[in-house]
PDB file of N, CA and C in Angstrom:
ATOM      1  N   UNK A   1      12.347  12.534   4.671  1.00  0.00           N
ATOM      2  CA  UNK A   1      12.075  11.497   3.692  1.00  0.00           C
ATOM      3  C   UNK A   1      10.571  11.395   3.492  1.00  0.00           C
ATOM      4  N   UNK A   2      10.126  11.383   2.543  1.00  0.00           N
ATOM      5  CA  UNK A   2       8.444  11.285   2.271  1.00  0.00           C
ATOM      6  C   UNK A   2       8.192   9.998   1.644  1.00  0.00           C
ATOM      7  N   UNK A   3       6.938   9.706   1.349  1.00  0.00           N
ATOM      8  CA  UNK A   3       6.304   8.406   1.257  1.00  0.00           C
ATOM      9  C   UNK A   3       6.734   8.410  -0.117  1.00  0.00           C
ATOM     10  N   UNK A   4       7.013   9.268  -1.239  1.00  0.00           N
ATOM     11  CA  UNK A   4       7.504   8.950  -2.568  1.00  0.00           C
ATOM     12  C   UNK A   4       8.994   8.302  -2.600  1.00  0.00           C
ATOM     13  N   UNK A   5       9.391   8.239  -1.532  1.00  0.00           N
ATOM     14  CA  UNK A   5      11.164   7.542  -1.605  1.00  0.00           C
ATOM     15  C   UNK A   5      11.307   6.333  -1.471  1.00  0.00           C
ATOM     16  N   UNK A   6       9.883   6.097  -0.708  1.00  0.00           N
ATOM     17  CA  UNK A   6       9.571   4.321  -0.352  1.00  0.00           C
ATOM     18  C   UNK A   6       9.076   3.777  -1.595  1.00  0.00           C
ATOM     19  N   UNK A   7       7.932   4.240  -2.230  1.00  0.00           N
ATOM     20  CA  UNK A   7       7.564   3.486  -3.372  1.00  0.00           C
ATOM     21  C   UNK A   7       8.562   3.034  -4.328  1.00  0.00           C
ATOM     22  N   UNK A   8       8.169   1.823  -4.479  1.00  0.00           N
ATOM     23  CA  UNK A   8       8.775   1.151  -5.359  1.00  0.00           C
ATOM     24  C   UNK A   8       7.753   0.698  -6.883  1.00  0.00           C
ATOM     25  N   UNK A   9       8.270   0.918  -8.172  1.00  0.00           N
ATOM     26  CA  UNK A   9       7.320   0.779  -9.204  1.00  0.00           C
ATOM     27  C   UNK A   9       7.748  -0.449  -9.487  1.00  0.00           C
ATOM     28  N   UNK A  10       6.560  -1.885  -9.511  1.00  0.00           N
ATOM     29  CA  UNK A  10       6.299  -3.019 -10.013  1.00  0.00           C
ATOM     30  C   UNK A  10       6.323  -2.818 -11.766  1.00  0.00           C
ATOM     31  N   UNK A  11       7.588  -3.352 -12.375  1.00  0.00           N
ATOM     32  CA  UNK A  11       7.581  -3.818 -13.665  1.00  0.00           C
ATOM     33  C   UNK A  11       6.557  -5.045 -14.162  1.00  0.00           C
ATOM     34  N   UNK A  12       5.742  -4.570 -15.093  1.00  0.00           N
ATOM     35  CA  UNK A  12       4.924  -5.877 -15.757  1.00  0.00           C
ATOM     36  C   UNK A  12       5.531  -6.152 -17.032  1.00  0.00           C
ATOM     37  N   UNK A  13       5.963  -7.331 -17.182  1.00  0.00           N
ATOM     38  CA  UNK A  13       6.406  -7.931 -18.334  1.00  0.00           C
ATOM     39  C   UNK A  13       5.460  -7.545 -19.613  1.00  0.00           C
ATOM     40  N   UNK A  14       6.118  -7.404 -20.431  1.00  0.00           N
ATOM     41  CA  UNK A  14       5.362  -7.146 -21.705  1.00  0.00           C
ATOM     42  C   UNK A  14       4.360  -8.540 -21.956  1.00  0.00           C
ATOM     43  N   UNK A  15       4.469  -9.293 -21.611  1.00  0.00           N
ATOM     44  CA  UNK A  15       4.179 -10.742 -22.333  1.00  0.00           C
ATOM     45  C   UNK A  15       2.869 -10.548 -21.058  1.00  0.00           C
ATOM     46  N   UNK A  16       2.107 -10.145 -20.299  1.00  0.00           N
ATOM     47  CA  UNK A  16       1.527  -9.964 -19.443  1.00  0.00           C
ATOM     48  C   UNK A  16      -0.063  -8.928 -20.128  1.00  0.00           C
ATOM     49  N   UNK A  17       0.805  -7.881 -20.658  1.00  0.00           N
ATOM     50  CA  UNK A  17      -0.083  -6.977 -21.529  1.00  0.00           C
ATOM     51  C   UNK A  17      -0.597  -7.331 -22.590  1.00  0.00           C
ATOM     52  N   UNK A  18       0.069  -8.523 -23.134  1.00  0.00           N
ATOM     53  CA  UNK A  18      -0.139  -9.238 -24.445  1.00  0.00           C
ATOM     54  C   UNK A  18      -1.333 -10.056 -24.023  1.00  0.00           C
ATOM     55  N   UNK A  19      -1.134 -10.894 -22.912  1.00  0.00           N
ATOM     56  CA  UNK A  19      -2.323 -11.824 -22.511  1.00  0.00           C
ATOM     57  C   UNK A  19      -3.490 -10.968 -22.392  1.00  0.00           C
ATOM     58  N   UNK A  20      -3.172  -9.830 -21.664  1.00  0.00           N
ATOM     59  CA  UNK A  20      -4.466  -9.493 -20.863  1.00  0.00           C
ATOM     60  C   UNK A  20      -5.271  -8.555 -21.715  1.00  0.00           C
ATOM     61  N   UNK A  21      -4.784  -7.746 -23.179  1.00  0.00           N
ATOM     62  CA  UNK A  21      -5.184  -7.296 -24.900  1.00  0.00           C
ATOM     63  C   UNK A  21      -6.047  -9.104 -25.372  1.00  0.00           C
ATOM     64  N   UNK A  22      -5.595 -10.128 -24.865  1.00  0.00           N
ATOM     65  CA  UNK A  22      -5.796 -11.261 -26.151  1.00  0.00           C
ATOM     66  C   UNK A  22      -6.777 -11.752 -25.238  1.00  0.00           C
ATOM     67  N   UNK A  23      -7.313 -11.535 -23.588  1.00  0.00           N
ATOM     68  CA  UNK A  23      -8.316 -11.643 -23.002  1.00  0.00           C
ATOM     69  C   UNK A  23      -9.285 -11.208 -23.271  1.00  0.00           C
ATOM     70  N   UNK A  24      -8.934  -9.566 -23.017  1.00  0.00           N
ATOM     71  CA  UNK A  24     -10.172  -8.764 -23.710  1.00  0.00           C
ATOM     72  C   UNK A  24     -10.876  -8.877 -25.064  1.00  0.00           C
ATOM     73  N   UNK A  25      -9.901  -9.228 -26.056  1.00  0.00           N
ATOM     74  CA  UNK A  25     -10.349  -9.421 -27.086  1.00  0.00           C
ATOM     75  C   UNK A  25     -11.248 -10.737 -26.583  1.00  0.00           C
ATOM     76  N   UNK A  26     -11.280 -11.698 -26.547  1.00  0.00           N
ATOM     77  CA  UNK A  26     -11.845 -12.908 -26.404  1.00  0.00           C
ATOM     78  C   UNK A  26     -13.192 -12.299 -26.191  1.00  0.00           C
ATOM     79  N   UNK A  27     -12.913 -11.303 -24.845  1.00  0.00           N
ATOM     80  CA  UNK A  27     -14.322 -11.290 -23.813  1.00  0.00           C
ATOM     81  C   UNK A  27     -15.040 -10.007 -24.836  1.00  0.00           C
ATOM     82  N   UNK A  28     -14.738  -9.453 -25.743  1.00  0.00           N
ATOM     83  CA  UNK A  28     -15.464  -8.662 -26.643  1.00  0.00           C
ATOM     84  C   UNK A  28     -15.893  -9.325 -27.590  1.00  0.00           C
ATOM     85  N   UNK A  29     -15.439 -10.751 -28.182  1.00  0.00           N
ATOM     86  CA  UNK A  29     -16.313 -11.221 -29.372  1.00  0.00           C
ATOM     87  C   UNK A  29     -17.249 -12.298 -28.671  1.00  0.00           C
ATOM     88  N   UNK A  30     -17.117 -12.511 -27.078  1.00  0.00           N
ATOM     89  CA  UNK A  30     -18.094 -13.551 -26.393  1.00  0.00           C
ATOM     90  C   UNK A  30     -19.393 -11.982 -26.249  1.00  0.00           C
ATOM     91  N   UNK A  31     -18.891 -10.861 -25.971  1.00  0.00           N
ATOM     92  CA  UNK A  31     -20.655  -9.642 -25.915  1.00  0.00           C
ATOM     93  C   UNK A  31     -20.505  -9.509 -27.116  1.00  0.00           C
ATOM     94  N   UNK A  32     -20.372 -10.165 -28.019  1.00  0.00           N
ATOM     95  CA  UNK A  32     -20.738  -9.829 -29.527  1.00  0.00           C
ATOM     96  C   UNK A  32     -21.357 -11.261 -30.173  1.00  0.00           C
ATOM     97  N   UNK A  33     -21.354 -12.292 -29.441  1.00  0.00           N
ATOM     98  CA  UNK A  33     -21.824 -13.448 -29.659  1.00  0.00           C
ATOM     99  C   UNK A  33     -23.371 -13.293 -28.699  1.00  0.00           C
ATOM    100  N   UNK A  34     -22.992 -13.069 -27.309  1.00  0.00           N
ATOM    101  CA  UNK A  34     -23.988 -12.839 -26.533  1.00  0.00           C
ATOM    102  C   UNK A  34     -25.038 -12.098 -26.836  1.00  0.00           C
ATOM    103  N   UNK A  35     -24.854 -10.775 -27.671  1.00  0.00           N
ATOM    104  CA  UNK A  35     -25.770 -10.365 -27.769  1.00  0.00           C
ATOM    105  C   UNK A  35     -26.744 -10.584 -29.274  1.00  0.00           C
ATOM    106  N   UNK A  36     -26.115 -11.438 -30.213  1.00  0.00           N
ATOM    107  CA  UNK A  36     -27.186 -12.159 -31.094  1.00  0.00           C
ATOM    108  C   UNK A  36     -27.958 -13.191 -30.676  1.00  0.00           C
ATOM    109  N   UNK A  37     -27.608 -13.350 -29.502  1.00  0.00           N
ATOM    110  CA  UNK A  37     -28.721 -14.377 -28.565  1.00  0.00           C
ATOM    111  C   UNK A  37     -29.813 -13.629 -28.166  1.00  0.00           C
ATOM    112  N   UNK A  38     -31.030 -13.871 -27.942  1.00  0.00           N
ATOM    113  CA  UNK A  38     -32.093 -13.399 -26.723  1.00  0.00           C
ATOM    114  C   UNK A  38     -31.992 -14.100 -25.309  1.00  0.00           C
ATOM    115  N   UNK A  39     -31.524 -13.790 -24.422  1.00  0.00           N
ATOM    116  CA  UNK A  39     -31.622 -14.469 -22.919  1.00  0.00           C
ATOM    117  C   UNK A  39     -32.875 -13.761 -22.637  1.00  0.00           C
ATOM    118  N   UNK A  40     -33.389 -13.061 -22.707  1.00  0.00           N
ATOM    119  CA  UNK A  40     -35.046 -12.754 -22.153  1.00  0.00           C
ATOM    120  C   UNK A  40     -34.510 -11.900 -21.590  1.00  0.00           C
ATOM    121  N   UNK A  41     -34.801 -11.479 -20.075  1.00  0.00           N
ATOM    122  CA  UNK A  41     -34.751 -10.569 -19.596  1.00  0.00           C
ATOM    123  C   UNK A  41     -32.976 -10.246 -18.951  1.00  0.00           C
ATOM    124  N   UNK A  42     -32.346 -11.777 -19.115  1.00  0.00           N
ATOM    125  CA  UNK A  42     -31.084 -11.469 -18.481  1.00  0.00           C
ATOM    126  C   UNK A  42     -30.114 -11.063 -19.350  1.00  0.00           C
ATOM    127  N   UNK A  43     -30.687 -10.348 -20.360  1.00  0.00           N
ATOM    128  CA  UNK A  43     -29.401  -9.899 -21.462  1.00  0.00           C
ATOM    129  C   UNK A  43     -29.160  -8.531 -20.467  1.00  0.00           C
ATOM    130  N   UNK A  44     -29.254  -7.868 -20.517  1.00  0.00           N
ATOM    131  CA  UNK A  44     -28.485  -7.167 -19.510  1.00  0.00           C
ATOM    132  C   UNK A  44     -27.675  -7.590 -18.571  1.00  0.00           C
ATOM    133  N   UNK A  45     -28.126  -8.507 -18.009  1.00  0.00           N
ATOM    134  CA  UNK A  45     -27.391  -9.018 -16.545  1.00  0.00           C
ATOM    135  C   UNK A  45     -25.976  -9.291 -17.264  1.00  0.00           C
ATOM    136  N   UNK A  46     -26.202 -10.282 -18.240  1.00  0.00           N
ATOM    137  CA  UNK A  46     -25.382 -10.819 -19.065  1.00  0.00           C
ATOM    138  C   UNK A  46     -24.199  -9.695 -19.479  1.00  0.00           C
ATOM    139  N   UNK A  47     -24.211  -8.411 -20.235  1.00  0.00           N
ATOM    140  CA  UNK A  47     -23.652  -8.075 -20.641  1.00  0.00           C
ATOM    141  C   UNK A  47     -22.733  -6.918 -20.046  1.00  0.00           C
ATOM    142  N   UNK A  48     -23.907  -6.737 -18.419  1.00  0.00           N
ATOM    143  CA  UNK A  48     -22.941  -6.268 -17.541  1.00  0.00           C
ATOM    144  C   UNK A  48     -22.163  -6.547 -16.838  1.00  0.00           C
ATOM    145  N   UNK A  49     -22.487  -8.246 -16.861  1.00  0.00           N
ATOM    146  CA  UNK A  49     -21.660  -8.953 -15.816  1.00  0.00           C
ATOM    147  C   UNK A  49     -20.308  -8.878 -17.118  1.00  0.00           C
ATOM    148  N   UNK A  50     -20.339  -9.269 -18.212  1.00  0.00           N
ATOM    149  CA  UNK A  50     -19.173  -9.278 -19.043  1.00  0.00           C
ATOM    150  C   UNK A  50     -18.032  -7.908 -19.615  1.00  0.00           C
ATOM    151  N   UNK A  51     -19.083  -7.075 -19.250  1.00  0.00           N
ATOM    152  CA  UNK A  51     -18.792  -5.616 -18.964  1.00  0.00           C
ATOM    153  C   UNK A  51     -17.795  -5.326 -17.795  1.00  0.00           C
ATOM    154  N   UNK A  52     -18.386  -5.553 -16.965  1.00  0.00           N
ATOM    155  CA  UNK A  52     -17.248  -5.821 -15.584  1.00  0.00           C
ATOM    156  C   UNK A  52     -16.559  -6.542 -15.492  1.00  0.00           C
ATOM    157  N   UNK A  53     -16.061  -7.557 -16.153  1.00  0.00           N
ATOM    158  CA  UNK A  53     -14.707  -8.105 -16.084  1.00  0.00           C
ATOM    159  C   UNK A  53     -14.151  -7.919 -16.765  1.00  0.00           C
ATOM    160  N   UNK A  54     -14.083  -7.175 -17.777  1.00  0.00           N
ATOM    161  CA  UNK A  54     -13.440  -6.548 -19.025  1.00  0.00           C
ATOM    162  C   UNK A  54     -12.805  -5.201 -18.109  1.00  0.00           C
ATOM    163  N   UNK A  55     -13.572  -4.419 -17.217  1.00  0.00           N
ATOM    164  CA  UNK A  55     -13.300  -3.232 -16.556  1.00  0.00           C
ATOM    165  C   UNK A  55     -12.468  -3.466 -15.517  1.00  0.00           C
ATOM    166  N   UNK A  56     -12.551  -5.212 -14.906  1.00  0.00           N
ATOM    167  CA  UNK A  56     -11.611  -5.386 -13.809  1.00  0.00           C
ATOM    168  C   UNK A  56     -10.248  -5.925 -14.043  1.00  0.00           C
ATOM    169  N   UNK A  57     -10.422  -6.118 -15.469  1.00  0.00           N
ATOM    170  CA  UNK A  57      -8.768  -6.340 -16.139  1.00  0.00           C
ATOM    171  C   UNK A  57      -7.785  -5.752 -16.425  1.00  0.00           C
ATOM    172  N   UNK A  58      -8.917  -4.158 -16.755  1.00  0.00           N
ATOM    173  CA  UNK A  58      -8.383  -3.035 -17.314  1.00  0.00           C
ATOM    174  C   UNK A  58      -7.715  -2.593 -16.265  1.00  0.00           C
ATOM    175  N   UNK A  59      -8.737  -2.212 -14.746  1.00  0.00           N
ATOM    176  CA  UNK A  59      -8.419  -1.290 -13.839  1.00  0.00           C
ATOM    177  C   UNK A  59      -7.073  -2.181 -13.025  1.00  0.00           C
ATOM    178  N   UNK A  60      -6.875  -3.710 -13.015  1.00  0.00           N
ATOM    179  CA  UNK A  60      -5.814  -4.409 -12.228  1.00  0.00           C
ATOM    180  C   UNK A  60      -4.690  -4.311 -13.046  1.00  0.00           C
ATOM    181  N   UNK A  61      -4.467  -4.450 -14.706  1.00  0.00           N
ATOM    182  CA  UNK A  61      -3.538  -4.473 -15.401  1.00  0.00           C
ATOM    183  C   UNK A  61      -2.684  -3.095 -15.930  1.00  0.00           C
ATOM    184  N   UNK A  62      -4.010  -2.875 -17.020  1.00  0.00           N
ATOM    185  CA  UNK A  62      -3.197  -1.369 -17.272  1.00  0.00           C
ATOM    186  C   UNK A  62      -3.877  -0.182 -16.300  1.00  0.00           C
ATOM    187  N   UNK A  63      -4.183  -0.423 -15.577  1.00  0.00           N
ATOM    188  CA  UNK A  63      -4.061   1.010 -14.599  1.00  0.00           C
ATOM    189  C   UNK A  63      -3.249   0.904 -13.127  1.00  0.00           C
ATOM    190  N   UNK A  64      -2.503  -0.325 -13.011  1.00  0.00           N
ATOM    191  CA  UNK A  64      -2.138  -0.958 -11.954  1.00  0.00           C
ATOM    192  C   UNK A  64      -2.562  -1.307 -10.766  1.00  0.00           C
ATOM    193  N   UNK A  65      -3.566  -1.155 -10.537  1.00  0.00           N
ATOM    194  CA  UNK A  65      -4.174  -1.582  -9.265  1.00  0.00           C
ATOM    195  C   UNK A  65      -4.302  -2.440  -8.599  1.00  0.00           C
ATOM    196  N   UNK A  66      -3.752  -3.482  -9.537  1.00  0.00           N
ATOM    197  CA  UNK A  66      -3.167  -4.852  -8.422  1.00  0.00           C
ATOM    198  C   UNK A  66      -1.710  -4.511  -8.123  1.00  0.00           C
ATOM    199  N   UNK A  67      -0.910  -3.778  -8.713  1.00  0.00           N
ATOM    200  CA  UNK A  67       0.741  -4.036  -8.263  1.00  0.00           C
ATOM    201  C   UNK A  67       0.519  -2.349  -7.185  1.00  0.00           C
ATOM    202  N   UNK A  68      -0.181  -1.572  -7.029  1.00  0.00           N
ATOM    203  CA  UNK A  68      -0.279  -0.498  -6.069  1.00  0.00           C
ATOM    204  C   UNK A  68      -0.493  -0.683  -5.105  1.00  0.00           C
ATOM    205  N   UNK A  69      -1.214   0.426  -4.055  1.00  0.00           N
ATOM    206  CA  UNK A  69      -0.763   0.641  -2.691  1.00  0.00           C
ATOM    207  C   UNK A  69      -2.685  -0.150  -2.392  1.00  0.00           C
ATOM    208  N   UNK A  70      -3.028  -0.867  -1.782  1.00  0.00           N
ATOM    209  CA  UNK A  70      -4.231  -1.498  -1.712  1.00  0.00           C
ATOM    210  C   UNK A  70      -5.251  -0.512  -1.226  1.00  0.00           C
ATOM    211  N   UNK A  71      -4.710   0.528  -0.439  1.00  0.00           N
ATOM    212  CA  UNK A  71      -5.971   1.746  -0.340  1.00  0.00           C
ATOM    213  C   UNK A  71      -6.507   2.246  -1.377  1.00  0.00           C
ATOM    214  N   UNK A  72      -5.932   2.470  -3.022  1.00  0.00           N
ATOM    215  CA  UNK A  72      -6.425   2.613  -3.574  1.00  0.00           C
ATOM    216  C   UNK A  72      -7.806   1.684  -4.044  1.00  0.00           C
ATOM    217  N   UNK A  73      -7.610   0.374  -4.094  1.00  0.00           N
ATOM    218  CA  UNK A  73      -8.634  -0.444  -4.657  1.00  0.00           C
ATOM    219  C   UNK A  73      -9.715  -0.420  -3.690  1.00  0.00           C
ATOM    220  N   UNK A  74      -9.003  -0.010  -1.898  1.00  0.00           N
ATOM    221  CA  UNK A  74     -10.421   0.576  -1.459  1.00  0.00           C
ATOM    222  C   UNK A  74     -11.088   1.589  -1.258  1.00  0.00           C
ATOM    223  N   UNK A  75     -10.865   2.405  -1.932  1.00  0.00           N
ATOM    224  CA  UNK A  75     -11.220   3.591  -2.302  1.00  0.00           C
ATOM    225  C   UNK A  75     -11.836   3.657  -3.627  1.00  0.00           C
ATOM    226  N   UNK A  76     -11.095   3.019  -4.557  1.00  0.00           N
ATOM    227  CA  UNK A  76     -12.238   2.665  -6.026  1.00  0.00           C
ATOM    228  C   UNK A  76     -13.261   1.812  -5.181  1.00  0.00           C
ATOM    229  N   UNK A  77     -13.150   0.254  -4.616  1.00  0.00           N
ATOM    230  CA  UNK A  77     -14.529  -0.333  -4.234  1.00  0.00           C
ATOM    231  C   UNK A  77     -15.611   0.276  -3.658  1.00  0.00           C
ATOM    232  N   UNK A  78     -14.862   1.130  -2.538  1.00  0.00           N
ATOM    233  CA  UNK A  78     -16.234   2.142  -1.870  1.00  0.00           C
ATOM    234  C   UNK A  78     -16.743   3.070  -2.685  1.00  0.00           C
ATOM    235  N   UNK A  79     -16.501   3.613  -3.906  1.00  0.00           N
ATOM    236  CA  UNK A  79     -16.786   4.098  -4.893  1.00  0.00           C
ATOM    237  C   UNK A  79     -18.001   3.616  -6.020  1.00  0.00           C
ATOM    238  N   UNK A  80     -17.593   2.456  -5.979  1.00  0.00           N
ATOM    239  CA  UNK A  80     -18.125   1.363  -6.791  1.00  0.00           C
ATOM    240  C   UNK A  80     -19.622   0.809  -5.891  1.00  0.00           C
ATOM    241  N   UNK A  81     -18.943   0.752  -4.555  1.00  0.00           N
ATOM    242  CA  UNK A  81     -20.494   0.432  -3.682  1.00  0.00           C
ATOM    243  C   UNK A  81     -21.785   1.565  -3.650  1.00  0.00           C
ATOM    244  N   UNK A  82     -20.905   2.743  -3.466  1.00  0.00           N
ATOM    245  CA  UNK A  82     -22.368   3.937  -3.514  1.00  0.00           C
ATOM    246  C   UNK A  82     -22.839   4.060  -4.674  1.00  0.00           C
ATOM    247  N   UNK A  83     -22.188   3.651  -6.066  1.00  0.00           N
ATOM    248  CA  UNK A  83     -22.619   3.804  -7.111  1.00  0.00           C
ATOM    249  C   UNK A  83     -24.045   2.683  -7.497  1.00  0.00           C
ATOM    250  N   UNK A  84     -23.454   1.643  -6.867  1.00  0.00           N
ATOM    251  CA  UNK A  84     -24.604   0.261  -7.010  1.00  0.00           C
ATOM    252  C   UNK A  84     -25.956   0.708  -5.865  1.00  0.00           C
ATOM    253  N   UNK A  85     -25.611   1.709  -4.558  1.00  0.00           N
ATOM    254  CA  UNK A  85     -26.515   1.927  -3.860  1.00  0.00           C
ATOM    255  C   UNK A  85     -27.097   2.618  -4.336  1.00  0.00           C
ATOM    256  N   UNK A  86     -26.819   3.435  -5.145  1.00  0.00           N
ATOM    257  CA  UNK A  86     -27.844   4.736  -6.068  1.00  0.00           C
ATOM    258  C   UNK A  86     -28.591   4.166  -7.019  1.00  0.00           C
ATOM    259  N   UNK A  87     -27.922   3.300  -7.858  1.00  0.00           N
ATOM    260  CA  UNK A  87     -28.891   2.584  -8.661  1.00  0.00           C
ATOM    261  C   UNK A  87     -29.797   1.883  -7.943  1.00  0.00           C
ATOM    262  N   UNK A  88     -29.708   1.549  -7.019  1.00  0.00           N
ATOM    263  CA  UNK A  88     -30.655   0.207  -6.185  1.00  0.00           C
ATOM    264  C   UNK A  88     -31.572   1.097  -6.074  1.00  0.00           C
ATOM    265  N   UNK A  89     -31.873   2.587  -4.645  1.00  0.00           N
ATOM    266  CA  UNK A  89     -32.689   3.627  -4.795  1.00  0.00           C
ATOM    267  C   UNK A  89     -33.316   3.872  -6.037  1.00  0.00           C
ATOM    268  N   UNK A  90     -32.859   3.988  -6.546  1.00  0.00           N
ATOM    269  CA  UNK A  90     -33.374   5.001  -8.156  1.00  0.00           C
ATOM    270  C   UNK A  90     -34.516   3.741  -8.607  1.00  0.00           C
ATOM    271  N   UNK A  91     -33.614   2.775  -8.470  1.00  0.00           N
ATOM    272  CA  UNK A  91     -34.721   1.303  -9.664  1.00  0.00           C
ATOM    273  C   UNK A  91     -36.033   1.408  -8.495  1.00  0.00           C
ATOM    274  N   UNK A  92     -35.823   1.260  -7.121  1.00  0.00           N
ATOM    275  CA  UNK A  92     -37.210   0.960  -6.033  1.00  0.00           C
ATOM    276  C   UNK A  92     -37.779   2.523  -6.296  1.00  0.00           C
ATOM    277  N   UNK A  93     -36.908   3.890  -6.550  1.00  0.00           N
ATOM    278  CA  UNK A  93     -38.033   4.752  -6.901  1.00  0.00           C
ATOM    279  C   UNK A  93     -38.834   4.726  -7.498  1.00  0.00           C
ATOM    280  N   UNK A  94     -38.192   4.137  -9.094  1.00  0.00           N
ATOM    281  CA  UNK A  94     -38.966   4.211 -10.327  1.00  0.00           C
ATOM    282  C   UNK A  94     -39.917   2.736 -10.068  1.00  0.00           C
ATOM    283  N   UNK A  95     -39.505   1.819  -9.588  1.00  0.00           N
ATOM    284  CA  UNK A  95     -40.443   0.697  -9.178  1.00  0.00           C
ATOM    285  C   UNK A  95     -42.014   1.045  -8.727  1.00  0.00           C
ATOM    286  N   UNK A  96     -41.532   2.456  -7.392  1.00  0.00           N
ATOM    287  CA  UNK A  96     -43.030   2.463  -6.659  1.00  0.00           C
ATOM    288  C   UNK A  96     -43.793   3.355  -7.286  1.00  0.00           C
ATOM    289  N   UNK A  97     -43.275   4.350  -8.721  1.00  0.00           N
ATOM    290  CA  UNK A  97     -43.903   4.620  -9.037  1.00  0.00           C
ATOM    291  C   UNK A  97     -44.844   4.783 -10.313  1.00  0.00           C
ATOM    292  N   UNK A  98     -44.477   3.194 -11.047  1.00  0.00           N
ATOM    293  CA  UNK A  98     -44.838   2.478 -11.650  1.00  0.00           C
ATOM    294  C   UNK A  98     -46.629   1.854 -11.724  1.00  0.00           C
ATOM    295  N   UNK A  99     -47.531   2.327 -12.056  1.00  0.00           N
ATOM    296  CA  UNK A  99     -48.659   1.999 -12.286  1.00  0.00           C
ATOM    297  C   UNK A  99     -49.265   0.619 -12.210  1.00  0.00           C
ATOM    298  N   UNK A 100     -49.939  -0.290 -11.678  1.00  0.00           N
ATOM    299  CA  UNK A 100     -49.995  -1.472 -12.312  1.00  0.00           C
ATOM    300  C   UNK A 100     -51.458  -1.484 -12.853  1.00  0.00           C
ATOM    301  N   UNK A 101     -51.377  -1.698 -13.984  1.00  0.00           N
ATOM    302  CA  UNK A 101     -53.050  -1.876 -15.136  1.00  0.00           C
ATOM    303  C   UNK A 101     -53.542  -3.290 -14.915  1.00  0.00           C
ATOM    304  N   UNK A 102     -54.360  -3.488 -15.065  1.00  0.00           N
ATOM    305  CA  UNK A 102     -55.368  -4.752 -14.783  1.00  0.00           C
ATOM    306  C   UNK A 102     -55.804  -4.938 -16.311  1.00  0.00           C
ATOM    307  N   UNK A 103     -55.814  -5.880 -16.780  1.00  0.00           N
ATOM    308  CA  UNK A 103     -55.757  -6.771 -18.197  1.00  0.00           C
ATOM    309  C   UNK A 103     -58.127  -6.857 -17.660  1.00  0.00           C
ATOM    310  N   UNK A 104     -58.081  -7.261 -16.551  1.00  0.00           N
ATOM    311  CA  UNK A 104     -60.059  -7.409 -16.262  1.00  0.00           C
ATOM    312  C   UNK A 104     -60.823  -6.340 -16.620  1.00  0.00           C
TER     313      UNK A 104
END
């Protein structure tokens, strides 16, 4: 008997996919509102933070990753962590080697 005889596939109600299409939509005309604003420097922050919950709706709903086997979601998160650690490196690379000019 192998581990495919145990799984069992979680049905999502149609009325589920409907919400979570009429979410996204929402959260696409709020980065389309957001970004005729100027927040200064946190428009980015802004539009990635809205970026990522648009991506965590996608990846829990229609890709199932909330009704699956939970190793997967830790296996996407640890995924997701080295990706944020590379950017962190990369920004303090490009940080130290950044010039600073004197206005005197």
């Amino acid at each position: 008997m192998s581990n495919h005889d145990n799984h069992h596939h979680h049905i999502i109600p149609l009325k589920v996919y409907f919400r979570v299409i009429a979410l996204l939509l929402v959260l696409t005309a709020i980065t389309v509102v957001a970004s005729q604003i100027n927040f200064g420097p946190w428009n980015t922050v802004i539009a990635m933070l809205i970026a990522s919950i648009k991506a965590g709706f996608v990846l829990s709903f229609f890709m199932h990753l909330k009704y699956d086997d939970k190793l997967y979601a830790v296996i996407f998160g640890t995924a997701v962590f080295f990706l944020v650690v590379l950017y962190l490196f990369s920004y303090l690379d490009i940080m130290t080697r950044i010039t600073v000019h004197s206005v005197l």
